[in-house]
C-alpha atoms as a PDB file:
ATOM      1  CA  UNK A   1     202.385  58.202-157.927  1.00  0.00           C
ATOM      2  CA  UNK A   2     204.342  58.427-154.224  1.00  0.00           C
ATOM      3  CA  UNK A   3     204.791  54.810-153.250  1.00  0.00           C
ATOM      4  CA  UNK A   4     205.456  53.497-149.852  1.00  0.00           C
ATOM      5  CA  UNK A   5     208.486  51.511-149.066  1.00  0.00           C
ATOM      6  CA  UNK A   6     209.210  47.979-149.082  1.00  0.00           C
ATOM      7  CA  UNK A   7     209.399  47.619-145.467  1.00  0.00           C
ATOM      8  CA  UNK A   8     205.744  49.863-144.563  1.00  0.00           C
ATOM      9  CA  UNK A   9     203.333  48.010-143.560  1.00  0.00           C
ATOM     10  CA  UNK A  10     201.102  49.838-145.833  1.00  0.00           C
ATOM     11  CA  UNK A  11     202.436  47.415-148.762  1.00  0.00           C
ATOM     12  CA  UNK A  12     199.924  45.035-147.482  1.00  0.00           C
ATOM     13  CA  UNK A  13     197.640  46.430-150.032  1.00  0.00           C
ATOM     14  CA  UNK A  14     193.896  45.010-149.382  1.00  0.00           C
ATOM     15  CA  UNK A  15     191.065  46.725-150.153  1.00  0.00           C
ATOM     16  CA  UNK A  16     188.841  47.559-146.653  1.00  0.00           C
ATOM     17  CA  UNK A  17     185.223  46.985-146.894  1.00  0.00           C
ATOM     18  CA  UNK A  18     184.236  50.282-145.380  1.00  0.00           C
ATOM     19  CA  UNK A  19     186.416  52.258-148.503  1.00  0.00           C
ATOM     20  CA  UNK A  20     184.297  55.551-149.580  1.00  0.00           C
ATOM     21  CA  UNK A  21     183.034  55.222-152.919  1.00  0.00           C
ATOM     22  CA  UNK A  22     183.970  51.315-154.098  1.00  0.00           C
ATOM     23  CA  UNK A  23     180.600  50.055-153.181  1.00  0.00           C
ATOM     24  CA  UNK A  24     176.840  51.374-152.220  1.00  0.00           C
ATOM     25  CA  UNK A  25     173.597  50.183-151.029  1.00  0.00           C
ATOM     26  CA  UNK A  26     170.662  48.887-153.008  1.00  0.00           C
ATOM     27  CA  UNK A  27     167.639  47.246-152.120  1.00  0.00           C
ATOM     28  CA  UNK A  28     166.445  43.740-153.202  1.00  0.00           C
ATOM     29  CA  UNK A  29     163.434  41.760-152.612  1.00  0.00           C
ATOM     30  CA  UNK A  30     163.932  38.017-152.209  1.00  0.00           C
ATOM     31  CA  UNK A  31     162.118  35.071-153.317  1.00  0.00           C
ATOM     32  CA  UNK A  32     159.687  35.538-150.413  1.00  0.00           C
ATOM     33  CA  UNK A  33     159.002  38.695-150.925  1.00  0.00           C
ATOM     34  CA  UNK A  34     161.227  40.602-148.084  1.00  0.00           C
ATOM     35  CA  UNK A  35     162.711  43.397-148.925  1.00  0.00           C
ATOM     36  CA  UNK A  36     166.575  43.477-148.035  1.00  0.00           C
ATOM     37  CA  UNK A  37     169.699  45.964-148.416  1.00  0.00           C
ATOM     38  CA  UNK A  38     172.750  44.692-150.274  1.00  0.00           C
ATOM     39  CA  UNK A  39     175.986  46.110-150.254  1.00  0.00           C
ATOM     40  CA  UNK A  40     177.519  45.830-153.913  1.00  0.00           C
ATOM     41  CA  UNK A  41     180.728  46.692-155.823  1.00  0.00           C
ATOM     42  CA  UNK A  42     180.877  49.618-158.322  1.00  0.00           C
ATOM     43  CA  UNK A  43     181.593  49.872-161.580  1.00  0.00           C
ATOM     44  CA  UNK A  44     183.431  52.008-163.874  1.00  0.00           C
ATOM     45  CA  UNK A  45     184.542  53.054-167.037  1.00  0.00           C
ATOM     46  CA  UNK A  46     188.026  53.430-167.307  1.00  0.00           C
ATOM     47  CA  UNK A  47     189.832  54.470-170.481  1.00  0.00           C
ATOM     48  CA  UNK A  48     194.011  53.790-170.960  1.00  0.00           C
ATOM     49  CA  UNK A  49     195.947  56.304-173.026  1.00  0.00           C
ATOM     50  CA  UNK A  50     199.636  55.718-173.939  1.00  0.00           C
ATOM     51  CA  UNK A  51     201.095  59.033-174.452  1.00  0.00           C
ATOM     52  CA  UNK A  52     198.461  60.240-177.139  1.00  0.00           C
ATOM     53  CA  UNK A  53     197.483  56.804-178.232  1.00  0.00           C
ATOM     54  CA  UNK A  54     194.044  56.057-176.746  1.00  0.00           C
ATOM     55  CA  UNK A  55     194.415  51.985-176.021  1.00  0.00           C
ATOM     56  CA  UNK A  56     191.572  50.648-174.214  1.00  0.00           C
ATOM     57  CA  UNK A  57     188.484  51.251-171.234  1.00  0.00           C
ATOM     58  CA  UNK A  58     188.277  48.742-169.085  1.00  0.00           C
ATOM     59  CA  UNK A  59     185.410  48.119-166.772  1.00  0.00           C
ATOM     60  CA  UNK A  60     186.811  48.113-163.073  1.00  0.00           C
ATOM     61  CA  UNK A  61     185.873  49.694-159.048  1.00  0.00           C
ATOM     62  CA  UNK A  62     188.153  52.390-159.893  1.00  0.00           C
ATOM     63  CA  UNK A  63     191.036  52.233-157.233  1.00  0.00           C
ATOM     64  CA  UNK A  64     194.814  52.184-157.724  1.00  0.00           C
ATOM     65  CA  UNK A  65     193.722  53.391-161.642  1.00  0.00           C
ATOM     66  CA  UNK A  66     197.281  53.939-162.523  1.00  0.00           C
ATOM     67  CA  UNK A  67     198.341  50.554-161.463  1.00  0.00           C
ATOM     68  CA  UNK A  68     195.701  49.029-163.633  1.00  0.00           C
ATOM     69  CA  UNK A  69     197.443  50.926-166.590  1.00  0.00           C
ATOM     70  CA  UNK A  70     200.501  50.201-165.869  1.00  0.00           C
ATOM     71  CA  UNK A  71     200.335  46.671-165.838  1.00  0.00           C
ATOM     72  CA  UNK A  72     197.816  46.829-168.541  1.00  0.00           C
ATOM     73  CA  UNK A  73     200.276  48.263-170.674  1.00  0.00           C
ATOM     74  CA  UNK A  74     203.184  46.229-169.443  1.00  0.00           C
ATOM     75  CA  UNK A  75     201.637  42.726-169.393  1.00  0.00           C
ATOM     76  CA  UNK A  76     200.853  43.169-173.375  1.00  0.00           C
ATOM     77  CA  UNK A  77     204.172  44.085-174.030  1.00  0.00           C
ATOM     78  CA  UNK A  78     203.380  47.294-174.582  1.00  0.00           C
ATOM     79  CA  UNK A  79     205.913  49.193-172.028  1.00  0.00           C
ATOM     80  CA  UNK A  80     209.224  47.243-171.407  1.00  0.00           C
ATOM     81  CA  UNK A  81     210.464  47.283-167.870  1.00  0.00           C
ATOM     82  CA  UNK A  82     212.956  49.593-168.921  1.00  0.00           C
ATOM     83  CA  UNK A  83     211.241  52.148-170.389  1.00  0.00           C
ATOM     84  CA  UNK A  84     211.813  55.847-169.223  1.00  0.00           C
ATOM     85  CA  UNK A  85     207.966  56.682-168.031  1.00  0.00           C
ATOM     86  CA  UNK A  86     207.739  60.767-167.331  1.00  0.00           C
ATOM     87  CA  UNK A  87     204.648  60.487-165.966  1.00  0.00           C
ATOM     88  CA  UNK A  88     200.900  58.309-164.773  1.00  0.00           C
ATOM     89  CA  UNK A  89     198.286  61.171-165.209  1.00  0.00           C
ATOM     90  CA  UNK A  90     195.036  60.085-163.557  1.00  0.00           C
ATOM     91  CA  UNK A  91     191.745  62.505-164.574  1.00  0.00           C
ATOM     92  CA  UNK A  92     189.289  60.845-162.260  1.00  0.00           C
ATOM     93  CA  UNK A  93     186.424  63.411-164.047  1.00  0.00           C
ATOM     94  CA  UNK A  94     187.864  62.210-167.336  1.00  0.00           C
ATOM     95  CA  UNK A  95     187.915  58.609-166.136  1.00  0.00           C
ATOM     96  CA  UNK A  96     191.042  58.741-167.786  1.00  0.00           C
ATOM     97  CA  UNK A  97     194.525  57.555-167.126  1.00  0.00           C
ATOM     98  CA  UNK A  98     197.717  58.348-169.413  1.00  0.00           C
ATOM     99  CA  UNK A  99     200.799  56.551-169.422  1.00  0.00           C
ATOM    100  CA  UNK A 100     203.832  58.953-171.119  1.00  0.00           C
ATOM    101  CA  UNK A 101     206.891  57.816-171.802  1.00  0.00           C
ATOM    102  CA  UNK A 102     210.301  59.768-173.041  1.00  0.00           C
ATOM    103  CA  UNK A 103     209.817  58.692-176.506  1.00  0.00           C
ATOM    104  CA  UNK A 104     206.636  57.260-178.362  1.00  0.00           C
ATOM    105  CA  UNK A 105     207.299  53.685-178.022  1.00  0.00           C
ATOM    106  CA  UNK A 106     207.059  51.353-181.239  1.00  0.00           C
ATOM    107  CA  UNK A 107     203.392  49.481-179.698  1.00  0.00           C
ATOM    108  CA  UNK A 108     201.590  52.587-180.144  1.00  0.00           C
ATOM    109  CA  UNK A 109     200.083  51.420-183.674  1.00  0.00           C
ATOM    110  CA  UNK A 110     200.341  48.252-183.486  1.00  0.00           C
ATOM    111  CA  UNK A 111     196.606  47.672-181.584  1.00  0.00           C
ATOM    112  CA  UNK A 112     193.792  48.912-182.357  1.00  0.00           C
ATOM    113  CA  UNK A 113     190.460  49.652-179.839  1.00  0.00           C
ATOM    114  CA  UNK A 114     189.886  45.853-179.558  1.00  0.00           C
ATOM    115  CA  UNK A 115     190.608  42.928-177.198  1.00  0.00           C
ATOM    116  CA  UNK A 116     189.876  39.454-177.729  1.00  0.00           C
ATOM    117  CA  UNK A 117     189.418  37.567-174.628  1.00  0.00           C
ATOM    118  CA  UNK A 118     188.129  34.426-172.804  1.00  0.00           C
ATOM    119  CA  UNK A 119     187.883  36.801-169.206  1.00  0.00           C
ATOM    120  CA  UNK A 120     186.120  39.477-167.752  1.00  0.00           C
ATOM    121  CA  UNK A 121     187.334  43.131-168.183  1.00  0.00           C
ATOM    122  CA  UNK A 122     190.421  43.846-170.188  1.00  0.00           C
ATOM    123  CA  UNK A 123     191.479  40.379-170.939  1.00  0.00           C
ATOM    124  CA  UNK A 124     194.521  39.470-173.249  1.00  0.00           C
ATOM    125  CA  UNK A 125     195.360  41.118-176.822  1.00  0.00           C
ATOM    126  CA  UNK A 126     197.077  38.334-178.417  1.00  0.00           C
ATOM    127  CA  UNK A 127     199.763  38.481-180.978  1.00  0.00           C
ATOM    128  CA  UNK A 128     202.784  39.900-180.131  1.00  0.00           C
ATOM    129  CA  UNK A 129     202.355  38.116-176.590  1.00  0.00           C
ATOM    130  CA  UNK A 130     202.459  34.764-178.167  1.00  0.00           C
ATOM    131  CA  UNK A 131     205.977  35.480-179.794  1.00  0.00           C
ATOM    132  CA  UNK A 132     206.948  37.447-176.610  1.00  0.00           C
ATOM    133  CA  UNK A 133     206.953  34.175-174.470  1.00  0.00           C
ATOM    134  CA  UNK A 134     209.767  32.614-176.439  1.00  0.00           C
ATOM    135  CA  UNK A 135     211.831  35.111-174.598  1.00  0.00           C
ATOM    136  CA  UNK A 136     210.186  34.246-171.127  1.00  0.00           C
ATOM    137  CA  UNK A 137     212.777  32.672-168.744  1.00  0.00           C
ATOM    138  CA  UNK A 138     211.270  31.697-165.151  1.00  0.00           C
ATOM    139  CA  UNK A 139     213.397  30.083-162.519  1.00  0.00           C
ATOM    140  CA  UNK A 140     212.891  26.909-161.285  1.00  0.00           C
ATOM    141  CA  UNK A 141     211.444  27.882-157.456  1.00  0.00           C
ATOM    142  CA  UNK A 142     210.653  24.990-155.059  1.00  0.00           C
ATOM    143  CA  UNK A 143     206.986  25.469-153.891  1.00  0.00           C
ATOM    144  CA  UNK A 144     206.394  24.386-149.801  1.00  0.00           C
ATOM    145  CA  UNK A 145     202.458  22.759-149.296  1.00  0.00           C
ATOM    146  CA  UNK A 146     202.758  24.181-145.946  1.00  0.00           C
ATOM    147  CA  UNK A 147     203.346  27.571-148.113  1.00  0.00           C
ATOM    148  CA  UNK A 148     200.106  27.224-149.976  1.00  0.00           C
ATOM    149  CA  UNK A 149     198.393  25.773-147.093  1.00  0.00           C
ATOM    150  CA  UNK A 150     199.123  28.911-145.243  1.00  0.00           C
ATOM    151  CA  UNK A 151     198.613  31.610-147.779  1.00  0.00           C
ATOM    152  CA  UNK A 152     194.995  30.134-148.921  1.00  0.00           C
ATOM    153  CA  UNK A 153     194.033  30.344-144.952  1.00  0.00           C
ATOM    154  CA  UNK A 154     195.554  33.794-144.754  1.00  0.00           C
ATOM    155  CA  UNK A 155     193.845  35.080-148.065  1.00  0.00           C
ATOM    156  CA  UNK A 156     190.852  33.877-147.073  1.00  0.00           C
ATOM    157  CA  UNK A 157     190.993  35.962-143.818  1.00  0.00           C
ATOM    158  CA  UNK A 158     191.872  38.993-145.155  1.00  0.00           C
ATOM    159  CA  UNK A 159     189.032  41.794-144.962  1.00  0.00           C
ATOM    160  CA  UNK A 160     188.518  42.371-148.348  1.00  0.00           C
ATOM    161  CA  UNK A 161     185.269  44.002-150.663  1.00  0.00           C
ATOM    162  CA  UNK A 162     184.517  40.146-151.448  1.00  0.00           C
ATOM    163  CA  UNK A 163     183.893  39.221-147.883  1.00  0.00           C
ATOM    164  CA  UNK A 164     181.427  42.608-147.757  1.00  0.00           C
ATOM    165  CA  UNK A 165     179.693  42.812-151.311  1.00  0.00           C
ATOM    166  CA  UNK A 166     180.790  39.341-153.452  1.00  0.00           C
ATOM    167  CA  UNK A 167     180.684  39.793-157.246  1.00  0.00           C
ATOM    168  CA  UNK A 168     184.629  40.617-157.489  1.00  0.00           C
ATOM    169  CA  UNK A 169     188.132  39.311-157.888  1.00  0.00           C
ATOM    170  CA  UNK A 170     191.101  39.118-155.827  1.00  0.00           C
ATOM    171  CA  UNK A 171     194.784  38.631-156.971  1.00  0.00           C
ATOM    172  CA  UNK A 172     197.651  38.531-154.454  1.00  0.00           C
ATOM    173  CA  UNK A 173     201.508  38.949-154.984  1.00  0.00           C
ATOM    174  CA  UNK A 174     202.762  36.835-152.713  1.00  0.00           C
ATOM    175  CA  UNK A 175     206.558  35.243-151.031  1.00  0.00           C
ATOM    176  CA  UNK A 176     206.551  32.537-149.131  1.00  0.00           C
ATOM    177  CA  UNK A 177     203.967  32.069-147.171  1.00  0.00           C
ATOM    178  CA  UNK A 178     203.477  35.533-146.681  1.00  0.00           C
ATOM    179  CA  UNK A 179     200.879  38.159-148.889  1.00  0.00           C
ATOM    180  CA  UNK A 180     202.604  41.282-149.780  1.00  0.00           C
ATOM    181  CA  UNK A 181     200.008  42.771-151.779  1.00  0.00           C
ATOM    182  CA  UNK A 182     196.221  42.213-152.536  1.00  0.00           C
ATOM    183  CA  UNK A 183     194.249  43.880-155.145  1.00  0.00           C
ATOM    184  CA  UNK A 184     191.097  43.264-156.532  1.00  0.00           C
ATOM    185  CA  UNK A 185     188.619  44.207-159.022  1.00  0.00           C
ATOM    186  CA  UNK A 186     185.274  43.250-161.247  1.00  0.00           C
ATOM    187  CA  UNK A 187     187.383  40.906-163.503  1.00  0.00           C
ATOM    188  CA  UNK A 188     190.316  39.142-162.663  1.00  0.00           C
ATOM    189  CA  UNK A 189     192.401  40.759-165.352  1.00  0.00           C
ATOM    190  CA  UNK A 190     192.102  44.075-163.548  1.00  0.00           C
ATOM    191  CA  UNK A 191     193.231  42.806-160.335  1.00  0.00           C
ATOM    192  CA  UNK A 192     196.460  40.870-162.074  1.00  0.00           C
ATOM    193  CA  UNK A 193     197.002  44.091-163.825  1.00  0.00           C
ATOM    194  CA  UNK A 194     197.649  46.354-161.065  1.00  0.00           C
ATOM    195  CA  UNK A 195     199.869  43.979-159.281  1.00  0.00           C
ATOM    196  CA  UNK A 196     202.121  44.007-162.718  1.00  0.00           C
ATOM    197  CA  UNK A 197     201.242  47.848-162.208  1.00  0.00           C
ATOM    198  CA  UNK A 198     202.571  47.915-158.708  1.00  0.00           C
ATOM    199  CA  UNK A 199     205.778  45.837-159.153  1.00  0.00           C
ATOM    200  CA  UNK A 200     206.793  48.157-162.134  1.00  0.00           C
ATOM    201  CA  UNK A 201     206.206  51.295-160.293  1.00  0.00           C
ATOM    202  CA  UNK A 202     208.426  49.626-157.147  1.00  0.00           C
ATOM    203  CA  UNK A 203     210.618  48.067-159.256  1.00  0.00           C
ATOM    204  CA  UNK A 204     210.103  44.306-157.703  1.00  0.00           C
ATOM    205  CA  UNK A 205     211.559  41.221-159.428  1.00  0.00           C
ATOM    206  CA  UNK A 206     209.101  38.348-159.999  1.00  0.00           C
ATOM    207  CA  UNK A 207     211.585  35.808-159.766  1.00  0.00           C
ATOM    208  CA  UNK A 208     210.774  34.491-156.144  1.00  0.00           C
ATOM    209  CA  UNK A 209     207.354  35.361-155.958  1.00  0.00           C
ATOM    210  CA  UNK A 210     203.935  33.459-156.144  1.00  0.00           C
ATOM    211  CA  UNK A 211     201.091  35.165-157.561  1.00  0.00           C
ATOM    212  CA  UNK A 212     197.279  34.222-156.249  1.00  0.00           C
ATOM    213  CA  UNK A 213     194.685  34.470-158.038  1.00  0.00           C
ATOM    214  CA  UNK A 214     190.388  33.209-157.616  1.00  0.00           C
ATOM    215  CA  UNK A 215     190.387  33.819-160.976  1.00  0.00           C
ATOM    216  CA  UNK A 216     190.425  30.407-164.084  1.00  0.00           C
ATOM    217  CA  UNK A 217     193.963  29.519-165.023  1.00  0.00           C
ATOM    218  CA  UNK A 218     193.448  30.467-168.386  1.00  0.00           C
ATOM    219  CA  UNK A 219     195.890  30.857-171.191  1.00  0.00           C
ATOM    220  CA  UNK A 220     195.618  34.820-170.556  1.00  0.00           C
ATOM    221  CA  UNK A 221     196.330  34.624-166.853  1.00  0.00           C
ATOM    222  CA  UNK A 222     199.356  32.054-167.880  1.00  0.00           C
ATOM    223  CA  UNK A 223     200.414  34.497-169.809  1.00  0.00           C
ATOM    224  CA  UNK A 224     200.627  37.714-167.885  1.00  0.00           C
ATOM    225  CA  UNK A 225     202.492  35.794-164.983  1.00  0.00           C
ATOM    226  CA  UNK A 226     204.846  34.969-167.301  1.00  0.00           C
ATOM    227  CA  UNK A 227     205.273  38.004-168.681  1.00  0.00           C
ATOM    228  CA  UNK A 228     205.689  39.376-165.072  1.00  0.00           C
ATOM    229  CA  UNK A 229     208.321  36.832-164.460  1.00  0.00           C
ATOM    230  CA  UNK A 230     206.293  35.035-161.148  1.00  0.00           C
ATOM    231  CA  UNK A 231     207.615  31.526-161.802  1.00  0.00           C
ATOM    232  CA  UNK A 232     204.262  29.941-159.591  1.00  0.00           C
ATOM    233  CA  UNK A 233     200.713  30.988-160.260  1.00  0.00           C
ATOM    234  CA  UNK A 234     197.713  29.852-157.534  1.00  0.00           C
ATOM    235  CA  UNK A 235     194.414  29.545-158.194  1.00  0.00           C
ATOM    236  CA  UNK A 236     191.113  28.246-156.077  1.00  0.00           C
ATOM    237  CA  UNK A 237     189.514  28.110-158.912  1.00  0.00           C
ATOM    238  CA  UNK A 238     189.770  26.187-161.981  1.00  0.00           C
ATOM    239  CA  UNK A 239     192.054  25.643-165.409  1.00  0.00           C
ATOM    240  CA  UNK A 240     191.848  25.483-168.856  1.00  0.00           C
ATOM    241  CA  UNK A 241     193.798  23.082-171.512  1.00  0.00           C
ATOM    242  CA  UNK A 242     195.429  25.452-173.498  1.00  0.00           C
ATOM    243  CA  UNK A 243     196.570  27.617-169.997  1.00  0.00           C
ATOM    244  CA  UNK A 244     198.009  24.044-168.802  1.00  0.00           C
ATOM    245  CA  UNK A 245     199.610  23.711-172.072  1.00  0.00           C
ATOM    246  CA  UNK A 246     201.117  27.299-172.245  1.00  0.00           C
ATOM    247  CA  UNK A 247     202.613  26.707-168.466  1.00  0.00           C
ATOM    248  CA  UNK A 248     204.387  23.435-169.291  1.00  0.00           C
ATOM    249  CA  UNK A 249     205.860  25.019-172.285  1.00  0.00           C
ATOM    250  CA  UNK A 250     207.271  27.939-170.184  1.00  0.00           C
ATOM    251  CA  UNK A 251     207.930  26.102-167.315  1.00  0.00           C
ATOM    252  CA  UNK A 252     205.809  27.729-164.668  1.00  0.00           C
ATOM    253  CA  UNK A 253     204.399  25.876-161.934  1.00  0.00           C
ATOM    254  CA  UNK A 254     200.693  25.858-162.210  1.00  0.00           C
ATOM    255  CA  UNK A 255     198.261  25.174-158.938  1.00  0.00           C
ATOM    256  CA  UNK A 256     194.733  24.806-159.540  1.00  0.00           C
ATOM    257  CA  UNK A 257     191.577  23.863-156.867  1.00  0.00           C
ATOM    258  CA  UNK A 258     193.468  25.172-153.742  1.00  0.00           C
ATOM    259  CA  UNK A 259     190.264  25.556-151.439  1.00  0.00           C
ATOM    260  CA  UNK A 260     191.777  24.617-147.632  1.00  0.00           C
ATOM    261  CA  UNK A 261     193.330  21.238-148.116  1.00  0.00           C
ATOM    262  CA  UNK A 262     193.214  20.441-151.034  1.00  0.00           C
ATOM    263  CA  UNK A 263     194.778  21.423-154.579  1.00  0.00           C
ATOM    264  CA  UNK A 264     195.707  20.336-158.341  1.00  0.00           C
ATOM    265  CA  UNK A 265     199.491  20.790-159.427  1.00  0.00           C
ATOM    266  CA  UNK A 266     198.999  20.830-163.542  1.00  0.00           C
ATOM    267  CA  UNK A 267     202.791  21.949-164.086  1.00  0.00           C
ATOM    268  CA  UNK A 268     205.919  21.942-162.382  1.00  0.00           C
ATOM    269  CA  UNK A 269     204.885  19.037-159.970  1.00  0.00           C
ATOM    270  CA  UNK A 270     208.387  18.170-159.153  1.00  0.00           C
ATOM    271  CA  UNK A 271     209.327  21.540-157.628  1.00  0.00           C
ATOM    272  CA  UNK A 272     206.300  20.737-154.960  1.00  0.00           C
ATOM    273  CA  UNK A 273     208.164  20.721-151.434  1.00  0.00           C
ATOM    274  CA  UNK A 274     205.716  18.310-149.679  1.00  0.00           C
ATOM    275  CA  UNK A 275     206.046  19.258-146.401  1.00  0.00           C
ATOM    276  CA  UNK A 276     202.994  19.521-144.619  1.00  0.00           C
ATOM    277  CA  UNK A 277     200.207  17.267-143.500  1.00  0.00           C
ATOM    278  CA  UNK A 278     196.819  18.448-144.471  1.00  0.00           C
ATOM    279  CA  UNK A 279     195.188  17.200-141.197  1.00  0.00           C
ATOM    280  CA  UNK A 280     197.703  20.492-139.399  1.00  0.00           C
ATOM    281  CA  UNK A 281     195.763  22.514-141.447  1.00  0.00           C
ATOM    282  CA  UNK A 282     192.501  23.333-140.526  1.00  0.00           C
ATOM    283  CA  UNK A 283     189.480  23.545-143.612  1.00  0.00           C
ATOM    284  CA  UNK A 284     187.749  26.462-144.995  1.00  0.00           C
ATOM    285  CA  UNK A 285     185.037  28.170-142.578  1.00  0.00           C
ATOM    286  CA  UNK A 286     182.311  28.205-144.727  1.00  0.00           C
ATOM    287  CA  UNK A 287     181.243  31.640-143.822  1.00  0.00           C
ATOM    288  CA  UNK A 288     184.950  32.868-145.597  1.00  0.00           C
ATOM    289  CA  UNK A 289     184.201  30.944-148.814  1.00  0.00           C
ATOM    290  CA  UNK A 290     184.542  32.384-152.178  1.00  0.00           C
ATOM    291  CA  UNK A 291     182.485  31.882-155.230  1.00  0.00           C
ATOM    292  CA  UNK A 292     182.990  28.271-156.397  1.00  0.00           C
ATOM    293  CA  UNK A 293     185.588  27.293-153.295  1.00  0.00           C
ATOM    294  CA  UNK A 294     182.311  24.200-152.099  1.00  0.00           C
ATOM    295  CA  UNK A 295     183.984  20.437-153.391  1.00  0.00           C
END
């Protein structure tokens, strides 16, 4: 893959609503009987090889395919950061993507053509994840309210296949208060995937980065942050016990509920910077709203 560099704008990665091919045109009848056109999101089959190991096939839209596998591969601790890759072969009539490193790595046997998961799509193999996050080290990074105050309104503005056809995810690699890149996909694993994806391929360090997500904080989406070394993880929409739990023990700062306004800090409260008064900050237009975003 040719990547752009750190300074082109193009690293604003979000996902336009008129892109060929990620969504079509059906027709619907209401409940009065109208007939009406909807624009909705594809979906494809998309199968992950690593070198000749066939791993997974995730459901997803189909762009940035060899992000999706690389973060795949990387957020079950399946390809270290260091690992000498040779190549990310994409066969889009294959729906096929393989990952090849120098040498077969030691993962390759170790899972089988299953994933057990709470979330949509590819979800969370556990295991060897579990005993990987003894090794997780995240720095302790102060988090501005004016930051997350900004970032939800900017999100929420981007033009993304959400605003155009619904039914999808967004995740967002963020700094500051500013998005750097947005992906998004059918489940919320996908879109969290390619990020990890991206920041391998560039090389980008986690540690003073926030990630977004309008996926649950679940214990799987705990996880992969971790695992990607983003010390604060975002969400509008809501959390789970065991993800709170799994946070606390790791020491990320967790954010739930951030919808304008208004959010839940279920880890890491004393890194919050409060710094900003809500009533600066204007509330959600209703007609940008996501799934679930109404209090």
């Amino acid at each position: 893959m040719q990547l752009p560099k750190l300074n082109d704008k193009s690293y604003l990665i979000a996902p336009q609503p008129d892109r060929i091919g990620l969504t079509r045109t059906i027709t619907g009848v209401d409940h009065t009987g109208l007939e009406a056109e909807h624009s909705v999101v594809e979906e494809r089959p998309l199968t992950i090889f690593l070198n000749k190991r066939e791993i997974v096939t995730a459901m997803t839209i189909s762009d940035y395919p060899e992000y999706l596998a690389l973060g795949f591969l990387r957020n079950q601790g399946m390809l270290r950061p260091e690992e000498d890759i040779t190549g990310v072969d994409f066969d889009e009539e294959l729906e096929t993507v393989v990952v090849r490193t120098a040498q077969e790595t030691d993962y390759e046997d170790k899972l089988s053509k299953k994933t057990r998961t709470s979330g949509c799509a590819i979800g969370t193999v556990f295991g060897d994840m579990m005993e990987g996050l003894a090794d997780v080290s995240l720095p302790e990074v102060p988090v501005k309210v004016s930051d997350l105050y900004t970032l939800s309104s900017k999100i929420n503005r981007t033009p993304s296949l959400y605003l155009e056809a619904g039914a999808i995810h967004g995740t967002v690699l963020c700094q500051g208060d500013q998005p750097l890149v947005y992906m998004e996909d059918v489940g919320r694993h996908n879109a969290v995937d390619k990020i990890a994806g991206w920041m391998l391929q560039s090389q980008t360090d986690g540690a003073d980065k926030i990630l977004y997500t309008t996926g649950r904080l679940t214990s799987e989406m705990v996880i992969k942050c971790a695992m990607m070394g983003i010390p604060t993880l975002v969400s509008r929409s809501g959390f789970t016990a065991w993800g709170v739990d799994i946070a606390r023990q790791v020491g990320l700062t967790l954010i739930g509920r951030l919808k304008g306004q208004r959010f839940v800090c279920l880890s890491g409260e004393g890194r919050l910077i409060r710094d900003a008064k809500a009533a600066a900050f204007p509330e959600e237009d209703p007609r940008q709203q996501r799934k679930g975003s109404k209090t």
